[in-house]
Protein backbone atom coordinates (compact mmCIF):
# COMPACT_ATOMS: atom_id res chain seq x y z
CA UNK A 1 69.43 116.29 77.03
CA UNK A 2 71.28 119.82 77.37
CA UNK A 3 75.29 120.08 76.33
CA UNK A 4 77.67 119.39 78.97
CA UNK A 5 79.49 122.40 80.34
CA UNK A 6 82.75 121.07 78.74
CA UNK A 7 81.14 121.61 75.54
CA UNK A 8 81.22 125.56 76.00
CA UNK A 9 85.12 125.28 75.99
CA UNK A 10 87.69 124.12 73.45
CA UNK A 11 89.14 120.58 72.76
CA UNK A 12 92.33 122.08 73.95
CA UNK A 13 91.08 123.39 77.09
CA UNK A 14 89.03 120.26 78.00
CA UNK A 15 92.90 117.97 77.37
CA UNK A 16 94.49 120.84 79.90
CA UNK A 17 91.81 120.57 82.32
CA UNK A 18 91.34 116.29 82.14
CA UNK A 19 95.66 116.34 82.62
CA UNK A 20 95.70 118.59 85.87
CA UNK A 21 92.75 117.13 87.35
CA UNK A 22 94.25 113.37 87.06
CA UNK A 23 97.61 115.64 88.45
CA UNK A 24 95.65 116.81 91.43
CA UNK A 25 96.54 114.08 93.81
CA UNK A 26 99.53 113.97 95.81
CA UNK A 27 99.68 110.08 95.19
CA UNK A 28 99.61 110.55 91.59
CA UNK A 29 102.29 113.21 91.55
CA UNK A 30 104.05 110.73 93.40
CA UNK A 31 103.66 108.03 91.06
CA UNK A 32 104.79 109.93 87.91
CA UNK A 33 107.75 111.30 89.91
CA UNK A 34 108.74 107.37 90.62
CA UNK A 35 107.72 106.87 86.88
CA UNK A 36 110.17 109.32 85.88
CA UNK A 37 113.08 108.24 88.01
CA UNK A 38 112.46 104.73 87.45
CA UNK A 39 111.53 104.45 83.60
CA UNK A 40 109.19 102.28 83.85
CA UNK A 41 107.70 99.29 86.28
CA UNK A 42 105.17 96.88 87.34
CA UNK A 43 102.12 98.01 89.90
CA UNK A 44 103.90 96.08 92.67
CA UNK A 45 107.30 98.03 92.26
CA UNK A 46 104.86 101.60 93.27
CA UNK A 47 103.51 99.79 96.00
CA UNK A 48 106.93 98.62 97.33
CA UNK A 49 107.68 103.06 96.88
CA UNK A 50 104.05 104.29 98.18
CA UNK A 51 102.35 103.88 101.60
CA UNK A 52 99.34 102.70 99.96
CA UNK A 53 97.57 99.23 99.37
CA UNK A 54 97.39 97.78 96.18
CA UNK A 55 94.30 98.33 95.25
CA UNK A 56 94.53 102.15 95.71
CA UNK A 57 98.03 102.26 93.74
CA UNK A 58 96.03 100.48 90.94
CA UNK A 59 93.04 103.20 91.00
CA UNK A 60 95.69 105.71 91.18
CA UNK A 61 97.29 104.22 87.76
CA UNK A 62 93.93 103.47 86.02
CA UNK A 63 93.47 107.53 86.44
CA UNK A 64 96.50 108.55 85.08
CA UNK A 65 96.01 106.14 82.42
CA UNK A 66 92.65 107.18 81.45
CA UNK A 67 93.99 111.19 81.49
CA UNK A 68 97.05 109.72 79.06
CA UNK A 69 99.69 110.88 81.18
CA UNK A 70 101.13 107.13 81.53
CA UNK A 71 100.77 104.38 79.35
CA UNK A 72 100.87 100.58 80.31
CA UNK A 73 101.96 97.68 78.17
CA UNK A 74 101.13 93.90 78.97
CA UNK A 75 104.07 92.37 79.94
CA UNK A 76 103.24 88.11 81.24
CA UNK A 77 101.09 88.50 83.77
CA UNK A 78 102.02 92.02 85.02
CA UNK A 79 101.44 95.91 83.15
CA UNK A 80 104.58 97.50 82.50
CA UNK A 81 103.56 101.16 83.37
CA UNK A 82 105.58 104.43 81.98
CA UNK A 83 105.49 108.10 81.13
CA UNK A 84 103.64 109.46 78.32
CA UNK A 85 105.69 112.09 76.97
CA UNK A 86 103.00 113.17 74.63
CA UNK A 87 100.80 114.56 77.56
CA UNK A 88 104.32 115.70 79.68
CA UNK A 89 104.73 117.88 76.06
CA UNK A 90 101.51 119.41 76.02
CA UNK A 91 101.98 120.58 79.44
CA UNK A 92 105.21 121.33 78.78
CA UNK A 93 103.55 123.56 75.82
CA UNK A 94 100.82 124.61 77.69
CA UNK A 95 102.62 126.27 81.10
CA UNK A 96 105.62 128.06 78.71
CA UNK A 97 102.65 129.63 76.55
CA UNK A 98 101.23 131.38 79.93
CA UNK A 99 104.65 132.08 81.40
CA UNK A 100 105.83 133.73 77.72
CA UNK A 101 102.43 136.00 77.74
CA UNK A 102 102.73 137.05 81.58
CA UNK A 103 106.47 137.62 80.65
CA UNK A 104 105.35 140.28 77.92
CA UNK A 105 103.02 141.98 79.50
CA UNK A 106 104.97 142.68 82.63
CA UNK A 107 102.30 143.98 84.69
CA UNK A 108 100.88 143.21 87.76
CA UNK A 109 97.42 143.44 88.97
């Protein structure tokens, strides 16, 4: 079988890319911006914030989760869902490398 396009590009790029796509949902920007205000919570507390059902909150979190921006630890019966700040760093990282280059250039096309 014949590489993957994601193979032609570097580990870094392919962690950038996987982040913003799980980002590239309004209801998962909404979740991390609850996330953020709120620490952390259960699935049920988003649903109580979000006009969506359940099972589409949980879809929503299994996304993020799989990209790493949130983590979830078992808590009873519930997942105790919060920020990553790993991933929120690498952004972080990511975004102030571009803006320091366009910054020093100074040009515009």
């Amino acid at each position: 079988m014949g590489a993957s396009k994601t193979d032609f590009f570097t580990d870094k790029q392919n962690g950038i890319a996987t982040l913003t796509k799980a980002l590239a949902h309004p209801a998962r920007i909404a979740i991390i911006e609850y996330l953020v205000k709120v620490d952390s919570c259960i699935c049920g507390d988003i649903v109580n914030e979000l006009p969506l059902a359940q099972p589409t909150i949980s879809q929503h979190l299994k996304e993020l989760k799989i990209a790493g921006l949130i983590k979830g630890n078992v808590e009873g019966n519930a997942i105790c869902y919060c920020i990553d700040e790993k991933a929120i760093t690498k952004l972080q990282d990511y975004f102030a490398n571009i803006s320091a280059k366009l910054q020093k250039k100074n040009t515009c096309c």
